[in-house]
C-alpha atoms as a PDB file:
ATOM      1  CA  UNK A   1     -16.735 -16.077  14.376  1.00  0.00           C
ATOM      2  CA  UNK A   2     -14.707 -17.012  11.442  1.00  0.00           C
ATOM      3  CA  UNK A   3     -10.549 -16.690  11.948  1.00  0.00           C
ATOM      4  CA  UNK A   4      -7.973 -17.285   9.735  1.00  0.00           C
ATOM      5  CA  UNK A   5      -4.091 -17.563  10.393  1.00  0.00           C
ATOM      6  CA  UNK A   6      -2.241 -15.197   7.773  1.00  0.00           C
ATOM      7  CA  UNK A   7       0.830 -17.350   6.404  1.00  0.00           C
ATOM      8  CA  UNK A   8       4.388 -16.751   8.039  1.00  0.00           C
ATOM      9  CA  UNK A   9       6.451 -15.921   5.342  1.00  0.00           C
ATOM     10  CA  UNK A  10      10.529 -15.907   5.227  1.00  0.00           C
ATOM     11  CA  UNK A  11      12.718 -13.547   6.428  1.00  0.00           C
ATOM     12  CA  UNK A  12      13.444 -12.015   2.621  1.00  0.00           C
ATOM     13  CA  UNK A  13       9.860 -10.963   2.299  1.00  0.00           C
ATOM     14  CA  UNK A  14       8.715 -10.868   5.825  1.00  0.00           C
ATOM     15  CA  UNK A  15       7.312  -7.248   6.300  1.00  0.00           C
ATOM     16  CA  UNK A  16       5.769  -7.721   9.359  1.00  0.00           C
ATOM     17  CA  UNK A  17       4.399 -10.869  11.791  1.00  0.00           C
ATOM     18  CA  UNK A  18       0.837 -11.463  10.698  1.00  0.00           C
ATOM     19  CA  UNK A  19      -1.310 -12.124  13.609  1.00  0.00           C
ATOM     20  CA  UNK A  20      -4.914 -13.677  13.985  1.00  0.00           C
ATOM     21  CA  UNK A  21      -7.470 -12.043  12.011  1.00  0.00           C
ATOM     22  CA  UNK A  22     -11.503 -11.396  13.227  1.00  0.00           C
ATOM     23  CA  UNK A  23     -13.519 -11.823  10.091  1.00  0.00           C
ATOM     24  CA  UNK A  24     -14.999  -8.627   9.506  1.00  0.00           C
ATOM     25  CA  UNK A  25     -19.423  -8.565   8.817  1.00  0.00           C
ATOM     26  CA  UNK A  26     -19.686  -6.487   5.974  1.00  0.00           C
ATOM     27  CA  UNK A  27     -21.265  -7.545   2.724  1.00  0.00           C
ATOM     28  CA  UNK A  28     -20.576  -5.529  -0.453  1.00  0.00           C
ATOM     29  CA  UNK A  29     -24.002  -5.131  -1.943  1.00  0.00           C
ATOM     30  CA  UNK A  30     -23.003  -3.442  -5.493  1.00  0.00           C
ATOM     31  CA  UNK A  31     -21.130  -4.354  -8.371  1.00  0.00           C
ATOM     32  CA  UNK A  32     -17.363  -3.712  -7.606  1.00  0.00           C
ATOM     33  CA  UNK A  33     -15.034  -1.750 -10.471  1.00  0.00           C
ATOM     34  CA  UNK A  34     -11.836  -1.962  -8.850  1.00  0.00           C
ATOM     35  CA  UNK A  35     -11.298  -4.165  -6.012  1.00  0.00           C
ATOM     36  CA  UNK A  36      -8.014  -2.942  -4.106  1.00  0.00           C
ATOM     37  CA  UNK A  37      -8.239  -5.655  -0.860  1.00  0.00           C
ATOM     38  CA  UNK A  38      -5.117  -7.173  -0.391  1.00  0.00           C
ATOM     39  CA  UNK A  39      -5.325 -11.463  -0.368  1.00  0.00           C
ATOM     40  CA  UNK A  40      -3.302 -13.451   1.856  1.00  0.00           C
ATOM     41  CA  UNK A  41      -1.476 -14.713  -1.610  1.00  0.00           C
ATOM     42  CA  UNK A  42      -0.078 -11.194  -1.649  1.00  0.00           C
ATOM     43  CA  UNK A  43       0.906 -10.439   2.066  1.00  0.00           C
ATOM     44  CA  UNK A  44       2.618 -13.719   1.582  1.00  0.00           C
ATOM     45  CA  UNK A  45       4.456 -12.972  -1.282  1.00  0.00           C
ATOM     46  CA  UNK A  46       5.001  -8.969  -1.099  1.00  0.00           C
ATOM     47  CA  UNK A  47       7.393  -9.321  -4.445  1.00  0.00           C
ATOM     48  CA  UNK A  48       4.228  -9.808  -6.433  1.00  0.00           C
ATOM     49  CA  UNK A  49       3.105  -6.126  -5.716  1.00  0.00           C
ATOM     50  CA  UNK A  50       6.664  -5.389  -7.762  1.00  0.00           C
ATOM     51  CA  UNK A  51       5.689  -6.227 -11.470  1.00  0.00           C
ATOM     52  CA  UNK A  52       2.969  -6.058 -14.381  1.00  0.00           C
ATOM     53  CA  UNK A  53       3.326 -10.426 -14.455  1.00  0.00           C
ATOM     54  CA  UNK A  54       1.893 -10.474 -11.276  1.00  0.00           C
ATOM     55  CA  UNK A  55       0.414  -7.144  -9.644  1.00  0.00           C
ATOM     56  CA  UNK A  56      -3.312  -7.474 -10.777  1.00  0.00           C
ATOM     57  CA  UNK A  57      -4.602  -5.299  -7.702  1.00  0.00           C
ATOM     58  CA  UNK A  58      -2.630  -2.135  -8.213  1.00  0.00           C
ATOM     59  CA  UNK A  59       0.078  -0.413 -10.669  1.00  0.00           C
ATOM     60  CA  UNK A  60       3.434  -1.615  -9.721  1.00  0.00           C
ATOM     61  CA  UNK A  61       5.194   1.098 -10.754  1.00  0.00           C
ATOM     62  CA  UNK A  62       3.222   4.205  -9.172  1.00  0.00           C
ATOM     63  CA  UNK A  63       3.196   6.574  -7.296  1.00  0.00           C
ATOM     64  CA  UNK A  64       6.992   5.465  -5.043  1.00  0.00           C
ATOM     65  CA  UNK A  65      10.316   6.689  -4.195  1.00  0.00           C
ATOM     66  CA  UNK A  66      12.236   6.272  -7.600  1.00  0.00           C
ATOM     67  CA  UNK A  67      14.601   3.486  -6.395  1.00  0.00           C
ATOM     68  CA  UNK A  68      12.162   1.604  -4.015  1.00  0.00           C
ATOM     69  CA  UNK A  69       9.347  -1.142  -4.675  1.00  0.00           C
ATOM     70  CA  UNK A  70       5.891  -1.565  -3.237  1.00  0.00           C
ATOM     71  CA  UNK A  71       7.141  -5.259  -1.792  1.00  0.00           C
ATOM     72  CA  UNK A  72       9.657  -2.887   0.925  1.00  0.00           C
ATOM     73  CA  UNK A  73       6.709   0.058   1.136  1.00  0.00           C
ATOM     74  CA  UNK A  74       4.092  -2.174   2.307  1.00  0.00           C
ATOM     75  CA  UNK A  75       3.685  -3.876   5.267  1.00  0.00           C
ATOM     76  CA  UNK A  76       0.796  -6.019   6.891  1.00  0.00           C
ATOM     77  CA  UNK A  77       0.035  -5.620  10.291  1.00  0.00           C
ATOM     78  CA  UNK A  78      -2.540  -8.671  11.089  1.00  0.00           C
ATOM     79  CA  UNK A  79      -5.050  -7.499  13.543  1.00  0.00           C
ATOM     80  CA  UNK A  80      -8.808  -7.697  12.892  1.00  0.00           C
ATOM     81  CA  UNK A  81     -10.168  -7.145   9.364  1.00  0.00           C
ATOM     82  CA  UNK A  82     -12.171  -4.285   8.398  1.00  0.00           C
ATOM     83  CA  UNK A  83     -15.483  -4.408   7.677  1.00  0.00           C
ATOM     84  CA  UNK A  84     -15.490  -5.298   4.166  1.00  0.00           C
ATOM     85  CA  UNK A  85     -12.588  -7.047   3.938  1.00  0.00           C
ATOM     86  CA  UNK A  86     -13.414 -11.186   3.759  1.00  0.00           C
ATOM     87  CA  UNK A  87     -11.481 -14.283   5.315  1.00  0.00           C
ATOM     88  CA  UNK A  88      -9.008 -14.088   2.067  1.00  0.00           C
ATOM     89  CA  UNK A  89      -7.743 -10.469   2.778  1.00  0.00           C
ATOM     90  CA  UNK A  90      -5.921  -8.695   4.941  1.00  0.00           C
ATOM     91  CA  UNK A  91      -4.785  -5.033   5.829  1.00  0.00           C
ATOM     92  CA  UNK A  92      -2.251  -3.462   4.833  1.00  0.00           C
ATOM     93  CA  UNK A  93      -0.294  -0.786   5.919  1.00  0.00           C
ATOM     94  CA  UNK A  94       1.521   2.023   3.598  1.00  0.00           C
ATOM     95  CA  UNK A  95       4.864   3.645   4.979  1.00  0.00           C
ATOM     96  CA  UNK A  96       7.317   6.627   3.773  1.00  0.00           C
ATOM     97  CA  UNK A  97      10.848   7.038   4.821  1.00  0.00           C
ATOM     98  CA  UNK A  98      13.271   9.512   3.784  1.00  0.00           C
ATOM     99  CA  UNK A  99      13.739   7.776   0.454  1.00  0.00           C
ATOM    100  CA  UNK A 100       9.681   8.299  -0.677  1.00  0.00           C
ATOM    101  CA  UNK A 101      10.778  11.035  -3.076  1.00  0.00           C
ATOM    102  CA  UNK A 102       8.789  10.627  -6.167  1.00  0.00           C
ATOM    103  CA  UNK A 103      10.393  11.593  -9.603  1.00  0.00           C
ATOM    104  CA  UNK A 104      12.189  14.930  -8.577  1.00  0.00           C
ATOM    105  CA  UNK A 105       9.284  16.422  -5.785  1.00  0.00           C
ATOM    106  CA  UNK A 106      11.911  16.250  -3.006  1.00  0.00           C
ATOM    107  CA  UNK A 107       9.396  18.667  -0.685  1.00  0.00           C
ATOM    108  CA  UNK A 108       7.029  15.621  -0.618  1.00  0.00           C
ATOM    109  CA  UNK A 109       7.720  12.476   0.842  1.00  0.00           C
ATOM    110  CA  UNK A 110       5.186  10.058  -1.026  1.00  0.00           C
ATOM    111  CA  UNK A 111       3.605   6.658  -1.709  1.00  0.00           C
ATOM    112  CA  UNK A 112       0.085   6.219  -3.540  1.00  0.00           C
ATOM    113  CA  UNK A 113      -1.631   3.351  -4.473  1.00  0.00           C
ATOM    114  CA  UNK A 114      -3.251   2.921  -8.297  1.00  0.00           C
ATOM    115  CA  UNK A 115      -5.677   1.004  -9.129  1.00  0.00           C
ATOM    116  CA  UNK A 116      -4.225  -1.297 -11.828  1.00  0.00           C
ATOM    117  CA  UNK A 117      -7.200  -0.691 -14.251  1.00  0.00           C
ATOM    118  CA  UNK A 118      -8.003   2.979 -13.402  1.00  0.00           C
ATOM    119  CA  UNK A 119      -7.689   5.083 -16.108  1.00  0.00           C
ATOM    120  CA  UNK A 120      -7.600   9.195 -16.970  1.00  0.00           C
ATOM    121  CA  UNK A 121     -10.838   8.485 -18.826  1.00  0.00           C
ATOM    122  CA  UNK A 122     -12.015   5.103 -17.496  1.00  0.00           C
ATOM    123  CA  UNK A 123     -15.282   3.358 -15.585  1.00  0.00           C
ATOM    124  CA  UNK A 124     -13.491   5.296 -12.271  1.00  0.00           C
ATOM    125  CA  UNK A 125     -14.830   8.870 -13.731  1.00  0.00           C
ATOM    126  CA  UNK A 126     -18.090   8.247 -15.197  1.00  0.00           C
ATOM    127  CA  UNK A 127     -21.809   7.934 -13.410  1.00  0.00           C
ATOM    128  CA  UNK A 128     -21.768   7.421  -9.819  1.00  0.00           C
ATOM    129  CA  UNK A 129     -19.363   5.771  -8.286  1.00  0.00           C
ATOM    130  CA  UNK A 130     -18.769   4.955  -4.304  1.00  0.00           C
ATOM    131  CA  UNK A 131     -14.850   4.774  -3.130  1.00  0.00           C
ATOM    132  CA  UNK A 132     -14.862   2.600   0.242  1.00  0.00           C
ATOM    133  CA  UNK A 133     -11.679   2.401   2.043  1.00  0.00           C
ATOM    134  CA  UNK A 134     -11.133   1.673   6.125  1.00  0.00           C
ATOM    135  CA  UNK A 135      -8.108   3.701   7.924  1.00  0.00           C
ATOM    136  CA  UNK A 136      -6.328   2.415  10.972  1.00  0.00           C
ATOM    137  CA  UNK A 137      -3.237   3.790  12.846  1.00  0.00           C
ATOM    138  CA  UNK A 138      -0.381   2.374  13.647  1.00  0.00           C
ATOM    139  CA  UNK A 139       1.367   3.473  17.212  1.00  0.00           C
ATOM    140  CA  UNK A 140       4.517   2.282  15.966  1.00  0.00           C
ATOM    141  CA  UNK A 141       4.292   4.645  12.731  1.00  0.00           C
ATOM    142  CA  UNK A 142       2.625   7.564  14.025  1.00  0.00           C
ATOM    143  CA  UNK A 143       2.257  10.539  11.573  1.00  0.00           C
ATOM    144  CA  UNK A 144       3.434  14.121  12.489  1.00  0.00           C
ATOM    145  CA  UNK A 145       0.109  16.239  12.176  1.00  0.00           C
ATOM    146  CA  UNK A 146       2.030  19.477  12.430  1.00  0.00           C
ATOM    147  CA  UNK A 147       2.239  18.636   8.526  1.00  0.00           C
ATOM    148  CA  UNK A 148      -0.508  18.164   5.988  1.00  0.00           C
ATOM    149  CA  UNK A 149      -1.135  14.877   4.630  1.00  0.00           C
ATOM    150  CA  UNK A 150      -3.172  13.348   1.594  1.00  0.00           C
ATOM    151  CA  UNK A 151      -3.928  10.102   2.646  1.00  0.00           C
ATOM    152  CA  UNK A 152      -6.900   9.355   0.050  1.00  0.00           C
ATOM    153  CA  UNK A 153      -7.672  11.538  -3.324  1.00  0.00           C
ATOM    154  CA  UNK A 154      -8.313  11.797  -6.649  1.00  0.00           C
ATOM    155  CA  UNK A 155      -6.133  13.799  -9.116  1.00  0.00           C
ATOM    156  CA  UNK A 156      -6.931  15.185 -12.552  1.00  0.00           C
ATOM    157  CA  UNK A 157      -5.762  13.858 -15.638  1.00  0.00           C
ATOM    158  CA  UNK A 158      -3.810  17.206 -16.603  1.00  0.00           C
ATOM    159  CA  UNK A 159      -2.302  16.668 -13.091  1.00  0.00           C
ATOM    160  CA  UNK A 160      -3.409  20.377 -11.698  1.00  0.00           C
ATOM    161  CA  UNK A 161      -5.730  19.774  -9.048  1.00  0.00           C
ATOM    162  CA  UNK A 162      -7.649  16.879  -7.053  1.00  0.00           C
ATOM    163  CA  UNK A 163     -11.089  17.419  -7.075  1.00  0.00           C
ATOM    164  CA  UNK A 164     -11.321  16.181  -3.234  1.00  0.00           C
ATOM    165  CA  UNK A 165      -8.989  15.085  -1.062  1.00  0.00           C
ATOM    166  CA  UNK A 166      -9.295  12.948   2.252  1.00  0.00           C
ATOM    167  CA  UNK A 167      -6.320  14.056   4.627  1.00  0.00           C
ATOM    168  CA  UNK A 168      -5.583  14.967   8.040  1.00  0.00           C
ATOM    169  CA  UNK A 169      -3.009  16.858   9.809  1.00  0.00           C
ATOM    170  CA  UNK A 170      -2.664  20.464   9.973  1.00  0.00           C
ATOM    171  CA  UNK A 171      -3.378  22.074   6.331  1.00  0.00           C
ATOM    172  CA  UNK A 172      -0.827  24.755   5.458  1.00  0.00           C
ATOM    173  CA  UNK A 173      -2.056  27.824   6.092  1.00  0.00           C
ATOM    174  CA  UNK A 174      -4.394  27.459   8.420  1.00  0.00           C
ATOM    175  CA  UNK A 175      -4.888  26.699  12.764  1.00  0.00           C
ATOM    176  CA  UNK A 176      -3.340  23.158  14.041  1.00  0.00           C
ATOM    177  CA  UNK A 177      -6.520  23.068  16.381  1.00  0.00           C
ATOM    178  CA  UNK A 178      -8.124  20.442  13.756  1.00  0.00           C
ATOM    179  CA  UNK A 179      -5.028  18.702  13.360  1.00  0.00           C
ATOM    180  CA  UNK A 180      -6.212  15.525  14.760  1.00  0.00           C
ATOM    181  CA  UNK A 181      -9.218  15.453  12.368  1.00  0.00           C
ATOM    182  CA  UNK A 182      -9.462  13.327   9.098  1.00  0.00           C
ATOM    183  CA  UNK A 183     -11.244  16.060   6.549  1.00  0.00           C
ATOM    184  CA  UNK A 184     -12.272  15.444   3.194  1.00  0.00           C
ATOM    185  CA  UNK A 185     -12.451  18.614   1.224  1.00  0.00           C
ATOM    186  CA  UNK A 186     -13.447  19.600  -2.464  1.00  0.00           C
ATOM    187  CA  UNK A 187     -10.785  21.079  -5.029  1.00  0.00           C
ATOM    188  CA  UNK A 188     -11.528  24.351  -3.447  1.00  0.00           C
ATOM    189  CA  UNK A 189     -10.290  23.052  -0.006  1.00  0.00           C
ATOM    190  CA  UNK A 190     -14.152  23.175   1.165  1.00  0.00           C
ATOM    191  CA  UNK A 191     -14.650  20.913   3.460  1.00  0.00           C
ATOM    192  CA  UNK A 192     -17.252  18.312   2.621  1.00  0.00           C
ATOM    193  CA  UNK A 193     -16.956  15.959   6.102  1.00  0.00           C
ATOM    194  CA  UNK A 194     -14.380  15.893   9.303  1.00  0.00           C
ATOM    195  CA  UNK A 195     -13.974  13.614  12.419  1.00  0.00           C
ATOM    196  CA  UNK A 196     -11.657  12.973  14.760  1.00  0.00           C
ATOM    197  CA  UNK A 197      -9.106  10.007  13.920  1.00  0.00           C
ATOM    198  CA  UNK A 198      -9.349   7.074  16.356  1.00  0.00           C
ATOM    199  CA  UNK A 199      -6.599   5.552  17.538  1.00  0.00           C
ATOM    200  CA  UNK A 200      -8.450   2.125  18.722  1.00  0.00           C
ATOM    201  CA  UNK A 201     -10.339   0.977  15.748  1.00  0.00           C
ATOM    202  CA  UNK A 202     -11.461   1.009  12.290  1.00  0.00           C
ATOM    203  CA  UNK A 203     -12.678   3.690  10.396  1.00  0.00           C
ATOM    204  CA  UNK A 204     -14.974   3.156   8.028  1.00  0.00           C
ATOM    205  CA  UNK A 205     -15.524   5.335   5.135  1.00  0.00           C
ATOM    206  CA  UNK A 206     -17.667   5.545   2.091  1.00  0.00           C
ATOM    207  CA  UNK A 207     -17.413   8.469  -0.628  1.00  0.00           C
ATOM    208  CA  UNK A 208     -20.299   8.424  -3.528  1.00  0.00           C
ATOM    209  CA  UNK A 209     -19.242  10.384  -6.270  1.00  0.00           C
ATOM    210  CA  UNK A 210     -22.184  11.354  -9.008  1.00  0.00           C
ATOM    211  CA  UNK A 211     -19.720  12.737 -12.183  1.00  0.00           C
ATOM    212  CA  UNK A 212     -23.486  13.603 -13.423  1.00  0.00           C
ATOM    213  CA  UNK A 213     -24.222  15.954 -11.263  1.00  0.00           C
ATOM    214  CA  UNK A 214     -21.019  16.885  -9.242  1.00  0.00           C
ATOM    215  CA  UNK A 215     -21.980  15.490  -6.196  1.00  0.00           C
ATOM    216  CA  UNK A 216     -20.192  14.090  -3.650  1.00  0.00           C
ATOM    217  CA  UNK A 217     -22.178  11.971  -0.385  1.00  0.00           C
ATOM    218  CA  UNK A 218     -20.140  10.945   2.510  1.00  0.00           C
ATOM    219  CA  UNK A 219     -21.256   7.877   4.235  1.00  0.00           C
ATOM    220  CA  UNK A 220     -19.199   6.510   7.630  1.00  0.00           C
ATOM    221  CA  UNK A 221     -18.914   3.962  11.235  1.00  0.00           C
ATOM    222  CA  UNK A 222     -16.110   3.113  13.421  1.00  0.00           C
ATOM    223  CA  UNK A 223     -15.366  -0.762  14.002  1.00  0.00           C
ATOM    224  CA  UNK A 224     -17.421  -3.149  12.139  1.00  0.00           C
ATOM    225  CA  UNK A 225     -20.934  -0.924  12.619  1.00  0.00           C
ATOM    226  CA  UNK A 226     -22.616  -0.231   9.674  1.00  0.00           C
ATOM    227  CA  UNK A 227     -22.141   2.695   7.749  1.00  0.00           C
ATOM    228  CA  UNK A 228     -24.047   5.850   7.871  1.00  0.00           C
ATOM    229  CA  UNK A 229     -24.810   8.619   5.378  1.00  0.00           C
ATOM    230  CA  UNK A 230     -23.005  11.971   7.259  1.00  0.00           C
ATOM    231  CA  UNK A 231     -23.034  14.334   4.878  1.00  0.00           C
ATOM    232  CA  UNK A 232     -24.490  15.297   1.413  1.00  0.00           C
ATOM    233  CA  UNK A 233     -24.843  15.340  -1.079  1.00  0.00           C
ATOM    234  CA  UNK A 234     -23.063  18.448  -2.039  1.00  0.00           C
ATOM    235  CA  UNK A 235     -21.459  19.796  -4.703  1.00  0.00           C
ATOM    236  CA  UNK A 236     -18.130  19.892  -5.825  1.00  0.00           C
ATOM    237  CA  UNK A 237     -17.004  20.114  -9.129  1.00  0.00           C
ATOM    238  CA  UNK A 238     -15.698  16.744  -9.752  1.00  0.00           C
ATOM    239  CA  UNK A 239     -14.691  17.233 -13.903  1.00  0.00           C
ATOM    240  CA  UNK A 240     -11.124  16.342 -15.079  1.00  0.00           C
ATOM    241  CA  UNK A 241     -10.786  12.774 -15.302  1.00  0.00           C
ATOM    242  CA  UNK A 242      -7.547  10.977 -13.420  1.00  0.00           C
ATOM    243  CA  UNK A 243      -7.320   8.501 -10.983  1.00  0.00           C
ATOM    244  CA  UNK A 244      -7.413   7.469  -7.447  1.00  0.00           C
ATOM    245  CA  UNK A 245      -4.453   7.261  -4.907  1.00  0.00           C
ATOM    246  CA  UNK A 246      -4.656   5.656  -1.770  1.00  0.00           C
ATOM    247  CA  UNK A 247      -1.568   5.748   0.535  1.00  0.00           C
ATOM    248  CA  UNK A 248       0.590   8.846   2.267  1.00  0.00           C
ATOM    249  CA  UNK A 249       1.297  11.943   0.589  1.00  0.00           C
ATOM    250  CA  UNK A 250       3.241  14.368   2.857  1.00  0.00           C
ATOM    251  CA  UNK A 251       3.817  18.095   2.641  1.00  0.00           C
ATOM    252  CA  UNK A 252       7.103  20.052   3.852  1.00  0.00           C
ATOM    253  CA  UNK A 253       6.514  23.167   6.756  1.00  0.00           C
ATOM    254  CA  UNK A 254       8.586  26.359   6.185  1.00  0.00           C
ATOM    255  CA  UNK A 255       8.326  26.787   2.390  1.00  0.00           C
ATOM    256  CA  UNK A 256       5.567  28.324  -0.534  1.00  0.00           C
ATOM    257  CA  UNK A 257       7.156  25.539  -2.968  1.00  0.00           C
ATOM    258  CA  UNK A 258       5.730  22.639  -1.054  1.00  0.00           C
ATOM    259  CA  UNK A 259       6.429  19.958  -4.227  1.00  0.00           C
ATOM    260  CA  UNK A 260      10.553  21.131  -4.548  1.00  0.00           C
ATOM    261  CA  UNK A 261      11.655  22.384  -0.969  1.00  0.00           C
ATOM    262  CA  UNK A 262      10.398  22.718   2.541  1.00  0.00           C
ATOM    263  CA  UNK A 263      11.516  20.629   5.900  1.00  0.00           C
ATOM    264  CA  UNK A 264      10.987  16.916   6.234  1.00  0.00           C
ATOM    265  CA  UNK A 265      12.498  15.355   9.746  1.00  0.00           C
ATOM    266  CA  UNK A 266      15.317  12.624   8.931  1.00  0.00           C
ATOM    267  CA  UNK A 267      15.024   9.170   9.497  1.00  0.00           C
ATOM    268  CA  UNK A 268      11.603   8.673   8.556  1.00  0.00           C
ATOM    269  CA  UNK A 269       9.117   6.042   9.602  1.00  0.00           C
ATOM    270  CA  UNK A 270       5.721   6.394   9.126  1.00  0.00           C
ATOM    271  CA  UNK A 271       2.482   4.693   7.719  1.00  0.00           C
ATOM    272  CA  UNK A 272      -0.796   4.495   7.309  1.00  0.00           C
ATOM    273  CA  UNK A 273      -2.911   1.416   7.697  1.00  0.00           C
ATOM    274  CA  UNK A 274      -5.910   0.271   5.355  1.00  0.00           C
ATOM    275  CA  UNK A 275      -8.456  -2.051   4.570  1.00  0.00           C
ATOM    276  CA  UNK A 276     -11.699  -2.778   2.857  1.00  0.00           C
ATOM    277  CA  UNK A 277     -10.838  -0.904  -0.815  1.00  0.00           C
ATOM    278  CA  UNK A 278     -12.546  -0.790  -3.549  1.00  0.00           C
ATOM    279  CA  UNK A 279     -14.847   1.109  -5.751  1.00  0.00           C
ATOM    280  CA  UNK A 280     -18.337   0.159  -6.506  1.00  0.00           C
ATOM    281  CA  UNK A 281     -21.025   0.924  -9.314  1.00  0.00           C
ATOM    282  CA  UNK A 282     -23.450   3.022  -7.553  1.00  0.00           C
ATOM    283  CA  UNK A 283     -25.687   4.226 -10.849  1.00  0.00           C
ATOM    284  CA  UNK A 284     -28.908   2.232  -9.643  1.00  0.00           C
ATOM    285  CA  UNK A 285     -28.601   3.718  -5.655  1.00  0.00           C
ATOM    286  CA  UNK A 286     -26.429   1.124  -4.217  1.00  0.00           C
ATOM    287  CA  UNK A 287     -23.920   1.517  -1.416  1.00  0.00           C
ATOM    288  CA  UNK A 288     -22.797  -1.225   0.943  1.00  0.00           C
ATOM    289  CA  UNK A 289     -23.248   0.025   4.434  1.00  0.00           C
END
């Protein structure tokens, strides 16, 4: 086994105590696109997640609270890497708090990751495409699935729908009986794949996305298994262009106007942890498993 000691950094950009990382055995067969694992450089130095100069991972300036920066969102928990995340990166873990209000959507309580390079009309929307991304939870941030949550998605250019969402939590309108379940649904709210989160381990997940033929293929493991196709593929309209988010978006309860009103509990602390994203040319077949 390979280990690597994360750097200590000071107490002005110390998010969280790094701890011994397991190198993870996944190999990433297929020509990468965007490449959103976090190096050690970064979880070192949160403040270069906070401008253009130095961010070359994600956009610095969305999707946050209006006064906050990503080096005070972010943490890095340490622990063992996820599969496809090498000796040079690490997890890391997105949080909200009560001041993740972005622009003036003060029913949501919100914190995406861009990719830096991902554009409306960009290499993200065109031929087939696979989105890998690991989730882990974090006992000390627990989210409150009596509300929905977006954790993963991808949102049209014109800004009026996502064409699927990965989330978990229990969707408005419907039982709390699935609540514990990570779903990934089309625009429709369809469901495409569910299973229940872990709270131990690593979840590993996989979505290939053919803008050709509106297909979506779910592929998954827990730990540092290989991955599995699950499901697909099957269709689901996936026109409009946009871009990927990967972080915490969270819905009010108690209101129809879940963007401008609805109940969010005070004092908010919560996150979500990830590893092992990036996006990966998939025209010829390829998926790393």
């Amino acid at each position: 086994m390979q280990y690597l000691i994360t750097a200590i950094v000071g107490a002005s950009t110390a998010l969280a105590a790094p701890t011994l990382v397991e190198r993870a055995n996944g190999t990433i067969k297929c020509p990468i696109v965007f490449d959103g694992r976090i190096p050690t450089s970064f979880s070192a130095d949160p403040t270069l997640f906070d401008t253009y100069a130095t961010n070359t991972i994600y956009n610095p300036d969305y999707v946050k609270g209006n006064d906050l920066k990503w080096s005070t969102i972010l943490k890095f928990p340490g622990g063992a890497a996820s599969r496809f995340d090498s000796a040079d990166h690490v997890p890391v873990e997105v949080t909200i708090s009560d001041k993740s209000i972005f622009q003036t959507q003060k029913g949501f309580r919100r914190a995406g990751l861009q990719f830096l390079k991902d554009s409306a009309d960009g290499e993200g929307q065109k031929g087939v495409k696979t989105l890998h991304f690991s989730v882990k939870q974090d006992a000390a941030r627990p989210l409150n699935l009596t509300h929905e949550y977006l954790n993963v998605w991808h949102e049209t250019a014109d800004y009026s729908a996502n064409q699927w969402n990965f989330q978990t939590g229990t969707i408005i309108g419907q039982s709390s009986a699935n609540k514990d379940n990570f779903k990934i649904l089309d625009r429709n709210g369809q469901s495409l794949y569910a299973i229940k989160q872990d709270k131990t381990q690593w979840q590993n997940f996989a979505l290939k996305l053919d803008y050709t033929k509106n297909q979506v293929t779910t592929y998954y493991s827990a730990g540092d298994v290989a991955l599995k196709q699950v499901a697909g593929p099957t269709y689901a309209n996936l026109a409009g262009g946009g871009q990927f988010q990967i972080g915490i978006l969270k819905k009010p309860t108690g209101t129809s106007d879940v963007v401008n009103g609805g109940y969010q509990q005070s004092n908010l602390n919560e996150g979500q942890i990830y590893g092992g994203i990036f996006l990966e040319d998939s025209a010829d077949g390829c998926v790393s498993l």
